[in-house]
Protein backbone atom coordinates (compact mmCIF):
# COMPACT_ATOMS: atom_id res chain seq x y z
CA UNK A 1 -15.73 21.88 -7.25
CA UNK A 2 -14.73 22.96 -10.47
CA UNK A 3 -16.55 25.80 -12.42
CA UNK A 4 -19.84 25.56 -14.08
CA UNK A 5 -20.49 21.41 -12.22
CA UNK A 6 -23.50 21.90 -10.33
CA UNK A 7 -24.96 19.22 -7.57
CA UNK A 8 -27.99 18.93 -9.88
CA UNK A 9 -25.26 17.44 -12.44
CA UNK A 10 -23.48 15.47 -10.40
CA UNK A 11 -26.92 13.75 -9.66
CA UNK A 12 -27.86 13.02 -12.88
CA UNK A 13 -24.48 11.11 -13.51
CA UNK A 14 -24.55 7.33 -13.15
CA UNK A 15 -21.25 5.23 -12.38
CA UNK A 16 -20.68 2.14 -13.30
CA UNK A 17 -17.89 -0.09 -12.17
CA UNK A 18 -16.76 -2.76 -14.08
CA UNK A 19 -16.26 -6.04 -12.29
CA UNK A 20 -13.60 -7.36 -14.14
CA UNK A 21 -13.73 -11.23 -15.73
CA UNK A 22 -11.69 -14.29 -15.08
CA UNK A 23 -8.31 -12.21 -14.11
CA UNK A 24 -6.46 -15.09 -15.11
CA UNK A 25 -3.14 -12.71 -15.49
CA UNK A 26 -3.88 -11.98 -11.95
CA UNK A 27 -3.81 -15.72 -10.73
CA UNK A 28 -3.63 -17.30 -7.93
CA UNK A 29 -4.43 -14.36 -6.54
CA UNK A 30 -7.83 -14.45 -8.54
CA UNK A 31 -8.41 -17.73 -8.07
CA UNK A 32 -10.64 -17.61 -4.91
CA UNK A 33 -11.69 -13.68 -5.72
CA UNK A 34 -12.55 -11.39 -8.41
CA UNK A 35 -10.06 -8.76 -9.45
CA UNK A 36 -11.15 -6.23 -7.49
CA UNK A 37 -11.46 -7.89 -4.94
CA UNK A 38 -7.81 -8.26 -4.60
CA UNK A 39 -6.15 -7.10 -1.71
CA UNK A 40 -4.22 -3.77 -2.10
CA UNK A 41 -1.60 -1.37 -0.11
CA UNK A 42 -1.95 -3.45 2.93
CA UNK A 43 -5.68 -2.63 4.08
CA UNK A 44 -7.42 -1.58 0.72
CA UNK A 45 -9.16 -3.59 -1.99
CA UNK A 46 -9.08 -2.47 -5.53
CA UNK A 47 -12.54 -1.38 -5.62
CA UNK A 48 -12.10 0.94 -3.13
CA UNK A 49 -10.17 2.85 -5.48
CA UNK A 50 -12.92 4.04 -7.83
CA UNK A 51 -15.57 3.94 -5.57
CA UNK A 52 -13.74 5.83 -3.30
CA UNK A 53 -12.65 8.66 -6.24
CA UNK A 54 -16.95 8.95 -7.10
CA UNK A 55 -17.21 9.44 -3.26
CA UNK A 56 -14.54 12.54 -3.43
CA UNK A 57 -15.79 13.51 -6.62
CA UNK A 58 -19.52 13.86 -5.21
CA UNK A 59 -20.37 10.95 -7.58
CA UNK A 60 -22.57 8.54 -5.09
CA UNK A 61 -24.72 6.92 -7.30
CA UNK A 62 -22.83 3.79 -8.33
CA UNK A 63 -23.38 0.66 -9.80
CA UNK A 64 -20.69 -2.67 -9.80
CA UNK A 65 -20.92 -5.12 -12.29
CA UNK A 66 -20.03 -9.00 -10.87
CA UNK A 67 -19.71 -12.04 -12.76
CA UNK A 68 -16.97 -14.08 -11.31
CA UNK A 69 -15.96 -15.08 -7.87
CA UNK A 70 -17.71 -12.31 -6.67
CA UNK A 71 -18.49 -13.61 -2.83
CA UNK A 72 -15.95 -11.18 -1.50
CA UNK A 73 -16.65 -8.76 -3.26
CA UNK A 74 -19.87 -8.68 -2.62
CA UNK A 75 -19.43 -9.28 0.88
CA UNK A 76 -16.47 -6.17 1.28
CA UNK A 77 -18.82 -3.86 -0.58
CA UNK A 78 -22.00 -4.81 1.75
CA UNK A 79 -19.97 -4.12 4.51
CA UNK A 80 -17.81 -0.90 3.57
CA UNK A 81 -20.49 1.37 1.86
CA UNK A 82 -23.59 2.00 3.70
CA UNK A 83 -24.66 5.80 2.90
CA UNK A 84 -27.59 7.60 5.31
CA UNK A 85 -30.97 6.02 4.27
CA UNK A 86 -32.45 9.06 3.82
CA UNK A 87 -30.28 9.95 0.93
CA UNK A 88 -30.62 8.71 -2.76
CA UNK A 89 -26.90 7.19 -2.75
CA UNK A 90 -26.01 3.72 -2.74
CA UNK A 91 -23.33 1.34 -4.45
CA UNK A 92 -25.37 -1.24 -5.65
CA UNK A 93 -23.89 -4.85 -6.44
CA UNK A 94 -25.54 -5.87 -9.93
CA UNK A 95 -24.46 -9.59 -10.35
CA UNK A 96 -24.66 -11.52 -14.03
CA UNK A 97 -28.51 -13.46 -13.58
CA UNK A 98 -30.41 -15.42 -16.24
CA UNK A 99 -33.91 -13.66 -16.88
CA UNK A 100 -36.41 -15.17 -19.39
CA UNK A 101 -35.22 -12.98 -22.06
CA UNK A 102 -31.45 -13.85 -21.69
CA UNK A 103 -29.63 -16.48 -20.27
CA UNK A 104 -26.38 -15.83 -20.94
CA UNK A 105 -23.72 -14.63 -19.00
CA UNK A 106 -21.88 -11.39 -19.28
CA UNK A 107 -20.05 -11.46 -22.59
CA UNK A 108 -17.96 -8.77 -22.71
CA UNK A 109 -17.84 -5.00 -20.86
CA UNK A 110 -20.11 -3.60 -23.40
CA UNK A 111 -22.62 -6.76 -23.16
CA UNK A 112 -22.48 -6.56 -19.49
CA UNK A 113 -23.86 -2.95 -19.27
CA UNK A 114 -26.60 -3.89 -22.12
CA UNK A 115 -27.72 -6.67 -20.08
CA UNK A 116 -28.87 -3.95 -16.97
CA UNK A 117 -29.43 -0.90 -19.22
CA UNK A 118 -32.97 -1.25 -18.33
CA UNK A 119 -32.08 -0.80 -14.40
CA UNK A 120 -30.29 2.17 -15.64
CA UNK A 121 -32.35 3.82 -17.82
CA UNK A 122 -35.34 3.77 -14.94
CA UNK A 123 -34.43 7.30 -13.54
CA UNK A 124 -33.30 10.53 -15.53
CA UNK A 125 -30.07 10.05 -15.42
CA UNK A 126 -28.35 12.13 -17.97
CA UNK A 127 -24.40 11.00 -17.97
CA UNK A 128 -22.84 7.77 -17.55
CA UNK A 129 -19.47 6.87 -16.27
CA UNK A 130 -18.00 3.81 -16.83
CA UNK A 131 -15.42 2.92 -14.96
CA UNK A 132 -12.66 -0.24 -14.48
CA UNK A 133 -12.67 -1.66 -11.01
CA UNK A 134 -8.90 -2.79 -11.29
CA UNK A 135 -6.86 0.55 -11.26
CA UNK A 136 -4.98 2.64 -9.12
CA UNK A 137 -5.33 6.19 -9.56
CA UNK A 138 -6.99 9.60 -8.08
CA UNK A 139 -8.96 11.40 -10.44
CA UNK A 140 -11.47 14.18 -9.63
CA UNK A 141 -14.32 12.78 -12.25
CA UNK A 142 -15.69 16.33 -12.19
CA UNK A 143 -12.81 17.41 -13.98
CA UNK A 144 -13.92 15.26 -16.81
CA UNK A 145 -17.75 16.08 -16.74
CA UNK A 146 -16.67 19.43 -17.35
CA UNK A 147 -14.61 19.29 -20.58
CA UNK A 148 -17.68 16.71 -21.51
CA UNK A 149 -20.19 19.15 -20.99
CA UNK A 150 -17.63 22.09 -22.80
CA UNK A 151 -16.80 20.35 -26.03
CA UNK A 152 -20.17 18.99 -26.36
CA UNK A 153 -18.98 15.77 -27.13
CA UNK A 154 -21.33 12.67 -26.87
CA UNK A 155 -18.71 10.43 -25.68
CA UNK A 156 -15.52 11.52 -23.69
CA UNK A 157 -12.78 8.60 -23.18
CA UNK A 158 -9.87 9.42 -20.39
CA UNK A 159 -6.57 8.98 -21.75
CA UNK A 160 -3.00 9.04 -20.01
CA UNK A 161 0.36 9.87 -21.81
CA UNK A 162 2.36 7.54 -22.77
CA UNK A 163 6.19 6.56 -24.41
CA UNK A 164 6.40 4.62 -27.64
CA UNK A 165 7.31 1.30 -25.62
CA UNK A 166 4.61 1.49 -23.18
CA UNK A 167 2.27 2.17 -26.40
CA UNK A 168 2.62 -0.75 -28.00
CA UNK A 169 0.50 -2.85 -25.66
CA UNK A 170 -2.45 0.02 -24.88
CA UNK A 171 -5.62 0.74 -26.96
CA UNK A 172 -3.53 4.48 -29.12
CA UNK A 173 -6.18 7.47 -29.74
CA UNK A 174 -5.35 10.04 -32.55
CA UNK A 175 -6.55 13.29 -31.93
CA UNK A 176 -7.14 16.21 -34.22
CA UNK A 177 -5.51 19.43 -32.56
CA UNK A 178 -8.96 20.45 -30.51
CA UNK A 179 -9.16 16.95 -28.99
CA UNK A 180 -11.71 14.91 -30.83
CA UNK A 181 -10.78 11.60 -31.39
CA UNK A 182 -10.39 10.54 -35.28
CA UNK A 183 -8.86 7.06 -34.73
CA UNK A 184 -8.54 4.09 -32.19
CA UNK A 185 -5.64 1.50 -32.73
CA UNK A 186 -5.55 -1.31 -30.80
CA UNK A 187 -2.47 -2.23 -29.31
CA UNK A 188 -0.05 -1.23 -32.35
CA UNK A 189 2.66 -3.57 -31.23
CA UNK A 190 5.93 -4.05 -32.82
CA UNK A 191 4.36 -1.75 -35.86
CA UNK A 192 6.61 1.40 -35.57
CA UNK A 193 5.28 3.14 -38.86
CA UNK A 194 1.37 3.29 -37.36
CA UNK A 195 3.08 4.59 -34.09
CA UNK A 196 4.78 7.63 -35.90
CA UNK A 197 1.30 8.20 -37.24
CA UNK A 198 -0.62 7.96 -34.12
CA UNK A 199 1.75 10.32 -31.91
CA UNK A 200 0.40 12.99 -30.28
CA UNK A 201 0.94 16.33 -32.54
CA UNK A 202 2.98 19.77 -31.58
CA UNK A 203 -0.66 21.20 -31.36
CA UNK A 204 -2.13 18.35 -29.17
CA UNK A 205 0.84 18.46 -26.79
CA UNK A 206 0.02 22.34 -25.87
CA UNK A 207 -3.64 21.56 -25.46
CA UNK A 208 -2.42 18.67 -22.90
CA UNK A 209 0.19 20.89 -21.67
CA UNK A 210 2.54 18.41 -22.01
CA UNK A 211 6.47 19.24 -23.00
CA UNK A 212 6.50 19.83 -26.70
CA UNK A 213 10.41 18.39 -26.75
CA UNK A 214 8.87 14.70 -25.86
CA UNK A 215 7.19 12.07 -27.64
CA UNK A 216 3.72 10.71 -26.38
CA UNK A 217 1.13 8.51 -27.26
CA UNK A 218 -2.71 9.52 -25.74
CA UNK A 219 -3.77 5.46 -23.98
CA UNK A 220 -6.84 4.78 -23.02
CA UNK A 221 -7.78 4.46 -19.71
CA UNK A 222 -10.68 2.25 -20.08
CA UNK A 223 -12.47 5.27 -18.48
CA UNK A 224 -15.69 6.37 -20.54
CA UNK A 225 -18.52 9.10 -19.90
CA UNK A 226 -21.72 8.94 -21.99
CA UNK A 227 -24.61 10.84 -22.89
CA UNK A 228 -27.63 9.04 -22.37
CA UNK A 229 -28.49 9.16 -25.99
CA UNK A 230 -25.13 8.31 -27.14
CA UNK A 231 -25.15 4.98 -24.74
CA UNK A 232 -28.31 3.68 -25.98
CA UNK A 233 -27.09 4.19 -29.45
CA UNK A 234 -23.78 2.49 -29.19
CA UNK A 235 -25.66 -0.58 -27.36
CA UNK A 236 -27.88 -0.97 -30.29
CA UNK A 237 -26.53 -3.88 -31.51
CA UNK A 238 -24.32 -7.51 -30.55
CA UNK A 239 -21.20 -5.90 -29.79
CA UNK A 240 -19.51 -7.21 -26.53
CA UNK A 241 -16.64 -4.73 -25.71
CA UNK A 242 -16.59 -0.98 -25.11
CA UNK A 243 -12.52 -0.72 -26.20
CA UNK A 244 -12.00 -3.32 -29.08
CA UNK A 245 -16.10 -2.73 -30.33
CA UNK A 246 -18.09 0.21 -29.16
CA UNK A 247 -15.17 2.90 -28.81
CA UNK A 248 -14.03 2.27 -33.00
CA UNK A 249 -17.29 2.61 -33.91
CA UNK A 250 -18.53 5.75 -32.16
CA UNK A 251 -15.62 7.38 -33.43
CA UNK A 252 -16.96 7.20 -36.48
CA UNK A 253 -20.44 8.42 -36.11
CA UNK A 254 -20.27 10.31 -32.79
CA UNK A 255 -18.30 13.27 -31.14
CA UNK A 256 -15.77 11.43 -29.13
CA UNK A 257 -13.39 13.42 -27.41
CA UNK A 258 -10.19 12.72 -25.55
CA UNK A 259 -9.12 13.89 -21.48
CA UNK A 260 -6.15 13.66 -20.95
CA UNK A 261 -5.26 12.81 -17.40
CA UNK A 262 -1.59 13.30 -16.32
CA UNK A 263 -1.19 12.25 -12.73
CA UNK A 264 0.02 8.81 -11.62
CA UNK A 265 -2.61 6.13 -13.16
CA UNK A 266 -1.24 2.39 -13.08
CA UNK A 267 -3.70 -0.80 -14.96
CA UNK A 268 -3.41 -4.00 -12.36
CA UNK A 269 -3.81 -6.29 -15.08
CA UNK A 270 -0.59 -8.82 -14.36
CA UNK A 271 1.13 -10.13 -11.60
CA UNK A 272 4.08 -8.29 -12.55
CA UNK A 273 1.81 -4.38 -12.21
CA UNK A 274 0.49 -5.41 -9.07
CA UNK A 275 3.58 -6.20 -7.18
CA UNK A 276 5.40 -3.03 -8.77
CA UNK A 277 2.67 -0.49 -7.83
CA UNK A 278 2.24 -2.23 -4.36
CA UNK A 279 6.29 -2.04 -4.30
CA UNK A 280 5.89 1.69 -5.47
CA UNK A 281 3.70 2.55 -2.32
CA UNK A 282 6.79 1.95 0.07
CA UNK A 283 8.94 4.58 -1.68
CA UNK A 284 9.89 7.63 0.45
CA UNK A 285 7.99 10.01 -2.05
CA UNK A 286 5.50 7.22 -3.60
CA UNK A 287 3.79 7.65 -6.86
CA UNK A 288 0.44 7.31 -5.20
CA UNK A 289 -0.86 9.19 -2.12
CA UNK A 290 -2.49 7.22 0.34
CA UNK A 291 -2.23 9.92 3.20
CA UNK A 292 -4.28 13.05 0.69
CA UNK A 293 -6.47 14.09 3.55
CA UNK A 294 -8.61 15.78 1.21
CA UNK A 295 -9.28 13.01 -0.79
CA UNK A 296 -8.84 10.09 1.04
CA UNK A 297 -9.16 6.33 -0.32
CA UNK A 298 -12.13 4.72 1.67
CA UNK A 299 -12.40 1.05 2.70
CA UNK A 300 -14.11 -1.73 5.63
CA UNK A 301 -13.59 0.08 9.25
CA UNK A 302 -12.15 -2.69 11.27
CA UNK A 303 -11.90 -2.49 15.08
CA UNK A 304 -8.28 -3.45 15.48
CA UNK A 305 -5.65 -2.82 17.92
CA UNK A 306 -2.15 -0.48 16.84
CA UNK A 307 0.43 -2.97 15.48
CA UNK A 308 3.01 -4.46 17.84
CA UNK A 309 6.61 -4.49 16.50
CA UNK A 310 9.20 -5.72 19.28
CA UNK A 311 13.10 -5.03 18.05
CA UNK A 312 12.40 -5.31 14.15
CA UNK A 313 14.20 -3.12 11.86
CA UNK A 314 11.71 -1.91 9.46
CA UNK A 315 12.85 0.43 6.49
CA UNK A 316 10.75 2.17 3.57
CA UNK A 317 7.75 -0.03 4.43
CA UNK A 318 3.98 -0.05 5.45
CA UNK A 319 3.11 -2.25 8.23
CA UNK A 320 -1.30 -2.00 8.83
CA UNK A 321 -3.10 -2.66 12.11
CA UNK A 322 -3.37 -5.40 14.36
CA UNK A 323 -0.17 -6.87 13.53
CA UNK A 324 2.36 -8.56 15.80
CA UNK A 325 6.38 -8.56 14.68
CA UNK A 326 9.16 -9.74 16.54
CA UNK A 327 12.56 -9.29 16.03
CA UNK A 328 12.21 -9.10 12.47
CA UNK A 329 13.82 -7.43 9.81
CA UNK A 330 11.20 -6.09 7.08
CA UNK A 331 12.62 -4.15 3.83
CA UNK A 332 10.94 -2.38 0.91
CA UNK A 333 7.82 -4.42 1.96
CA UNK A 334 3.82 -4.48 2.75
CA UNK A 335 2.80 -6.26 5.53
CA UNK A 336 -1.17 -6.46 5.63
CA UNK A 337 -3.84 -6.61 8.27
CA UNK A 338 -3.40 -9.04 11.47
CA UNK A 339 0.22 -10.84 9.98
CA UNK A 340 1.98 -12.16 12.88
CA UNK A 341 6.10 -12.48 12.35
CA UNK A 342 7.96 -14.31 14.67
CA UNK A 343 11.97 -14.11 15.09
CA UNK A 344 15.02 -13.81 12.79
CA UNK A 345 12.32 -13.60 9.62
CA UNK A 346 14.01 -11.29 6.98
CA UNK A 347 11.55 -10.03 4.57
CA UNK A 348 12.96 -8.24 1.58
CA UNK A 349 10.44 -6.71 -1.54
CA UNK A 350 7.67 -8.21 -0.61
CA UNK A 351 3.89 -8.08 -0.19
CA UNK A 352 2.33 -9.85 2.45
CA UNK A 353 -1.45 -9.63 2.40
CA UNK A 354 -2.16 -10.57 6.27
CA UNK A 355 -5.26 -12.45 7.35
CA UNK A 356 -8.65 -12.22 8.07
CA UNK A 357 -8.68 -13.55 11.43
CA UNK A 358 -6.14 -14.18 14.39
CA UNK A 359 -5.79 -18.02 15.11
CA UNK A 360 -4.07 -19.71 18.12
CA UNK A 361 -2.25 -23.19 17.97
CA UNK A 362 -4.67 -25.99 17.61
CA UNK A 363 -3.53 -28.81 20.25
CA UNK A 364 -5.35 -32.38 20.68
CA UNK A 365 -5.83 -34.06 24.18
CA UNK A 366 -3.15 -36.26 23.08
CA UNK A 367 -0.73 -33.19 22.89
CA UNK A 368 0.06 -33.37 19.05
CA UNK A 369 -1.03 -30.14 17.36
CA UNK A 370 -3.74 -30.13 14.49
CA UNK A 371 -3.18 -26.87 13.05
CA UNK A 372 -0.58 -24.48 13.03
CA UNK A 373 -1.98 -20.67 13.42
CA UNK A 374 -1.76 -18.36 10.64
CA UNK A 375 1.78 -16.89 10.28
CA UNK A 376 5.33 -16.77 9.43
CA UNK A 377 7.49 -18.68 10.82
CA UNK A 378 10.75 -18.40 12.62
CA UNK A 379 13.93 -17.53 10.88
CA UNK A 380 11.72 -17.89 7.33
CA UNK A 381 13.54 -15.62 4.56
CA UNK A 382 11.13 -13.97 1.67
CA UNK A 383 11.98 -11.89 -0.84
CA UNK A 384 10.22 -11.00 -3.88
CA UNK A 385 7.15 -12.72 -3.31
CA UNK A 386 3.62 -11.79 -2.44
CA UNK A 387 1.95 -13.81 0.58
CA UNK A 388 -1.93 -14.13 0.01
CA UNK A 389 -3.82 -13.82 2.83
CA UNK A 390 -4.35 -16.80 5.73
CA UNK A 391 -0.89 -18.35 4.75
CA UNK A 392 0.89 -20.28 7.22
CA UNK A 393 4.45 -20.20 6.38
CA UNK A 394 6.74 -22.45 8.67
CA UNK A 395 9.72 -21.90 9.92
CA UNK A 396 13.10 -21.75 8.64
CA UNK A 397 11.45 -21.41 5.09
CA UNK A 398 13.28 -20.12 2.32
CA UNK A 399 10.76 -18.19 -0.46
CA UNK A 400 12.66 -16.68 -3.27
CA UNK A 401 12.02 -16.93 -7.11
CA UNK A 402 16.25 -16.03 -7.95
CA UNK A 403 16.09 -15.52 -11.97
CA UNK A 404 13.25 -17.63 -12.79
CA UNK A 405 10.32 -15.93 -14.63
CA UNK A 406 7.22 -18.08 -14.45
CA UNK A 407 7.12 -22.09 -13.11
CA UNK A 408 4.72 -23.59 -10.52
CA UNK A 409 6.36 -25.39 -7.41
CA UNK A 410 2.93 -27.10 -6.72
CA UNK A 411 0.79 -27.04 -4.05
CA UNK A 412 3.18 -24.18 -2.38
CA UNK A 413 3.71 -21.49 -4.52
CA UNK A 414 3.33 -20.12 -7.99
CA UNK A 415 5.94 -18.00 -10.06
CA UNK A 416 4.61 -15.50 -12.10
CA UNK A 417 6.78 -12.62 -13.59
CA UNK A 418 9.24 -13.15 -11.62
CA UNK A 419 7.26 -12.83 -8.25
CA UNK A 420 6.67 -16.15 -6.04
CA UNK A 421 3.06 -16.03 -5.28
CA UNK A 422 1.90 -18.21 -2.28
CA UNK A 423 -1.57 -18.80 -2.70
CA UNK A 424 -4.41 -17.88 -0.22
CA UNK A 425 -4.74 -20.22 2.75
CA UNK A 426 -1.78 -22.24 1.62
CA UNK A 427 0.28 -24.18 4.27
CA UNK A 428 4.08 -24.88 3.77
CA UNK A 429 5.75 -26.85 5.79
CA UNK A 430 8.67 -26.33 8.54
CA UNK A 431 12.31 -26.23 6.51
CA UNK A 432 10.62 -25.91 3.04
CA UNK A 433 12.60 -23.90 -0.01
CA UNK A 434 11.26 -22.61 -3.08
């Protein structure tokens, strides 16, 4: 634990998880769920990313915000974190409801913690972390509590390093050389002038210990602590977003400070991030550690059986329990919980989410068969495509996007950054190409 973070501070900290809205950059695959409920690394969810970094942090206090398609959510979070009932931790579901004082719907991430800040403010709690339920990262949050408590700052906002391309589309801080923040630009764009402007100084790279030969821009991270105080103050009012509203504002009147955070931290806001950092997780050294005993990512304890792989050739991949592969050949991929891959199947760069249940052929007294069971098919080919869960893929199927960028090859499959996406439960046909 670091220095000077006691247990009686960790328990007056609050976490709150933020929901996510529609996700539409994430559809299909957030067209039947909420972002993070989204399927990750072939056995996580997204959620279980920052729940599982307050769990490792000693953090277990922890609210998550819902508003939209939230039923699995709900229902992997029921299941998956269940603390002793003698203790004071939980992680407590708050959905959007209509009470007689407001009947509106979450409006924004700043609106949507106003709209409970009297559940929060019932006990003593002193800090409050607010966090994004759609990234992958580790962080030790006490890390952050500490330079909070050290600067004295009444608002500390996590940033990451960044080049001047990837700057363009993040929320820029400018800090002054002892880490305050002084200025918030949102997403500078193509505007190269207010970049050279809002690069991190000589003085601010040595503070970050970051090479001084480099040029970086400080993101944000969407990651914010408060003061109790400070969040009451900055909610005082009909502002509905913590990075394009509250953050601007507080810079002026409050102490903000930045922490900069320079291990591997990747936002799953587009079809085109998620399949990369899922891709990323197959590398030989990946950018993200799923096998850190010490701080390990938590998630739903199923009760299933060691995969079964029968003469596959498998190479720089991650194949999860309960599986069954035959005589397949499976490349740079993720194949997810329960899939079932029958012969000559070649799967190249690809995610395939799994199911939730095993199914057998469904066959009718008259011997015809109504269903086919979850699976893929014989002799299908897929590359560069993600396979959302309870697909039944045919055989001799053909899934490949080749140099298109986004179309929709309705009802099978959707294109989106140049990644097929077959959507959850969908069924496509014997022979089919896409």
């Amino acid at each position: 634990m670091p220095e000077s973070i006691s247990t009686k501070t960790l328990r007056s900290t609050l976490t709150i998880i933020m929901g996510g809205g529609r996700g539409t950059r994430l559809f299909p695959l957030t067209h039947r769920r909420s972002k993070p409920a989204v399927p990750l690394g072939g056995k996580y969810r997204l959620v279980d990313i920052p729940i599982s970094n307050c769990i490792n942090s000693g953090l277990r206090q922890v609210y998550v915000l819902t508003q939209f398609n939230t039923e699995s959510l709900h229902r992997h979070i029921g299941d998956t974190y269940k603390f002793d009932p003698f203790s004071r931790d939980f992680v407590h579901i708050l959905a959007a409801q209509q009470t007689p004082g407001h009947d509106e719907w979450y409006q924004g991430t700043a609106d949507a913690v106003r709209q409970n800040l009297s559940y929060f403010s019932e006990k003593p709690y002193q800090y409050f972390l607010i966090l994004s339920g759609d990234q992958l990262y580790r962080m030790d949050y006490r890390t952050l509590i500490k330079q909070h408590r050290e600067t004295g700052a009444d608002v500390t906002i996590a940033t990451t390093p960044v080049n001047r391309e990837a700057a363009r589309s993040f929320g820029i801080m400018q800090t002054a050389d002892d880490g305050r923040i002084t200025r918030f630009c949102e997403k500078p764009g193509s505007n190269d002038a207010l970049l050279d402007e809002l690069r991190i100084s000589p003085a601010g790279l040595r503070r970050a210990g970051l090479p001084e030969d480099g040029e970086h821009f400080e993101a944000s991270m969407g990651i914010y602590l408060f003061n109790r105080a400070a969040l009451k103050k900055c909610l005082d009012n009909d502002l509905k977003d913590f990075g394009g509203d509250i953050i601007p504002q507080s810079i002026q009147t409050d102490k903000v400070y930045s922490f900069v955070f320079k291990d591997y931290w990747e936002d799953i806001g587009t079809i085109g991030a998620f399949f990369e950092a899922n891709l990323g997780l197959t590398k030989v050294v990946p950018s993200f550690n799923f096998f850190d005993a010490e701080n390990p990512i938590y998630s739903r304890a199923r009760f299933l059986p060691a995969s079964k792989i029968n003469q596959a050739v498998v190479e720089e991949s991650l194949i999860s329990d309960g599986c069954i592969i035959t005589n397949a050949t499976i490349r740079r991929s993720i194949v997810g919980l329960r899939s079932v891959i029958e012969g000559g199947c070649e799967i190249i760069d690809s995610v395939i989410m799994g199911a939730d249940y095993y199914e057998k052929t469904q066959v009718l007294d008259d011997g015809s068969v109504l269903k086919e069971p979850i699976r893929i098919g014989h002799n299908t080919r897929i590359r560069r495509a993600i396979i959302d869960k309870n697909a039944r893929i045919g055989s001799h199927v053909v899934i490949d996007p080749g140099d298109r960028v986004n179309a929709d090859i309705e009802p099978y499959c959707h294109i989106r950054d140049g990644v097929a996406v077959v959507p959850k439960s969908a069924n496509i046909p014997d022979g089919t190409v896409i």
